[in-house]
Protein backbone atom coordinates (compact mmCIF):
# COMPACT_ATOMS: atom_id res chain seq x y z
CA UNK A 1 -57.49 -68.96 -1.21
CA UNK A 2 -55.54 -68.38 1.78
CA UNK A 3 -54.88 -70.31 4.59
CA UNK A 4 -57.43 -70.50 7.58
CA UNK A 5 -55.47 -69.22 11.17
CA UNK A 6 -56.43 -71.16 14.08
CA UNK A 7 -58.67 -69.55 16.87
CA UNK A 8 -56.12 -69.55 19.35
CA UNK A 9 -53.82 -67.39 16.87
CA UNK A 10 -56.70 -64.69 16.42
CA UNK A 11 -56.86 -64.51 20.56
CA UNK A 12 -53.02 -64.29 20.76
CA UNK A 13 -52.68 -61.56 17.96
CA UNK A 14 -55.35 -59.57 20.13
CA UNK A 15 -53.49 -60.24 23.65
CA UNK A 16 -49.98 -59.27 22.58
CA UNK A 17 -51.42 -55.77 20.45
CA UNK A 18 -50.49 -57.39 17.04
CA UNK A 19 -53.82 -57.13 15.03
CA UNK A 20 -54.01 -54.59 12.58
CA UNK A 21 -57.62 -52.83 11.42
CA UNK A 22 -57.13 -54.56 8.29
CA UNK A 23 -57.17 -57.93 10.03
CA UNK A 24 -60.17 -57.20 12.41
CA UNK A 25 -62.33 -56.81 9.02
CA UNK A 26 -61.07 -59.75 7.83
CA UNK A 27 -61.09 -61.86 10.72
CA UNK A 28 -65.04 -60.79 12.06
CA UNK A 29 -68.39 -60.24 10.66
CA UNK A 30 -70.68 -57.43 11.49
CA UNK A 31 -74.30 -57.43 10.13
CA UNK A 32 -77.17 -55.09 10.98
CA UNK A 33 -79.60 -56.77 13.91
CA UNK A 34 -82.70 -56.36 12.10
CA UNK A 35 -85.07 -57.08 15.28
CA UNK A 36 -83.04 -54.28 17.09
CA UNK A 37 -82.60 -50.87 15.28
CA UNK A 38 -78.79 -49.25 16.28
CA UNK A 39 -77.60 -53.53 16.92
CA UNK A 40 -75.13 -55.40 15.09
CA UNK A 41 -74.80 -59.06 15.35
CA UNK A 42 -70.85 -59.99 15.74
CA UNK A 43 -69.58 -63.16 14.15
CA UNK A 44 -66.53 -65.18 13.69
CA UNK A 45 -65.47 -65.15 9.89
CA UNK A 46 -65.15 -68.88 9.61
CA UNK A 47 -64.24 -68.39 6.13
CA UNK A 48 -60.90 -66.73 7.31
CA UNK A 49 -60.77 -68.30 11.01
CA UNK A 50 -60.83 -71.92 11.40
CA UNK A 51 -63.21 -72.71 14.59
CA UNK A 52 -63.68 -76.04 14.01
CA UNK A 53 -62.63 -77.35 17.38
CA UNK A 54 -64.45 -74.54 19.51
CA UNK A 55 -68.21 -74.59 19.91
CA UNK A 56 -68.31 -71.70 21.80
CA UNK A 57 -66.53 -69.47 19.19
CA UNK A 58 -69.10 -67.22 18.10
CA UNK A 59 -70.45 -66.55 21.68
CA UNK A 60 -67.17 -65.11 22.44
CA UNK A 61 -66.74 -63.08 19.22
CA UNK A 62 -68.26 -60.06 20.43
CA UNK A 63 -65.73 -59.34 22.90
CA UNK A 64 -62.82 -60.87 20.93
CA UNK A 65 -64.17 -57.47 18.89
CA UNK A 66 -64.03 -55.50 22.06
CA UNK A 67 -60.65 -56.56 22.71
CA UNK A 68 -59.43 -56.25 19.26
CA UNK A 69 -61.11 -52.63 19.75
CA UNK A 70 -59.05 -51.52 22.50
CA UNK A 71 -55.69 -52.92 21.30
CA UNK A 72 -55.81 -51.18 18.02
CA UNK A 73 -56.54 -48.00 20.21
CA UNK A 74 -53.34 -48.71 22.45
CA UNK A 75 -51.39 -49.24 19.33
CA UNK A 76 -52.62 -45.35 18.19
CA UNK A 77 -51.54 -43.94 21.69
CA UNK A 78 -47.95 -46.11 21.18
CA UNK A 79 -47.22 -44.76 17.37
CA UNK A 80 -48.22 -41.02 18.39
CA UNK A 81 -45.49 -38.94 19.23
CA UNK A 82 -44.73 -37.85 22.62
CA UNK A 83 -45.64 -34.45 23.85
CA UNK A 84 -42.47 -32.38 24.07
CA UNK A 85 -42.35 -29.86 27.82
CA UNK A 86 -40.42 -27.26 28.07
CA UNK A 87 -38.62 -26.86 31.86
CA UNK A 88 -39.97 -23.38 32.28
CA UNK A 89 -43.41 -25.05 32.15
């Protein structure tokens, strides 16, 4: 089984733009909200994330997601190759 990363090191790896998608499945849960149609509940997975010393961890998974979100779009935008202009443009 491998090892449980600390809270802190999931934030961190969001901040800095070093999650991959691969790790955002792993690291959160998403389940259908089956008292609201088109709603997901958003988890922690605490079998992958060790939370054991934050309470508050799943009330701030949601926009950990967000986050998570966003920097895998920045990292798109960085690996796509720059649009090449002519000078007579």
């Amino acid at each position: 089984m491998a090892k449980k990363i600390p809270l802190h090191t999931l934030v961190q790896k969001i901040e800095t733009r070093q999650i991959s998608k691969n790790e955002t499945a792993k690291f959160f849960t998403v389940a259908p909200n089956s008292r609201k149609p088109f709603d997901f509940n958003i988890g922690i997975n605490t079998a992958n994330v060790d939370i054991s010393n934050t309470p508050s961890a799943h009330a701030i998974a949601e926009p950990l997601l967000r986050d998570a979100g966003i920097a895998l779009q920045f990292k798109r935008f960085e690996l796509a190759p720059k649009p090449k202009f002519s000078r007579n443009e």
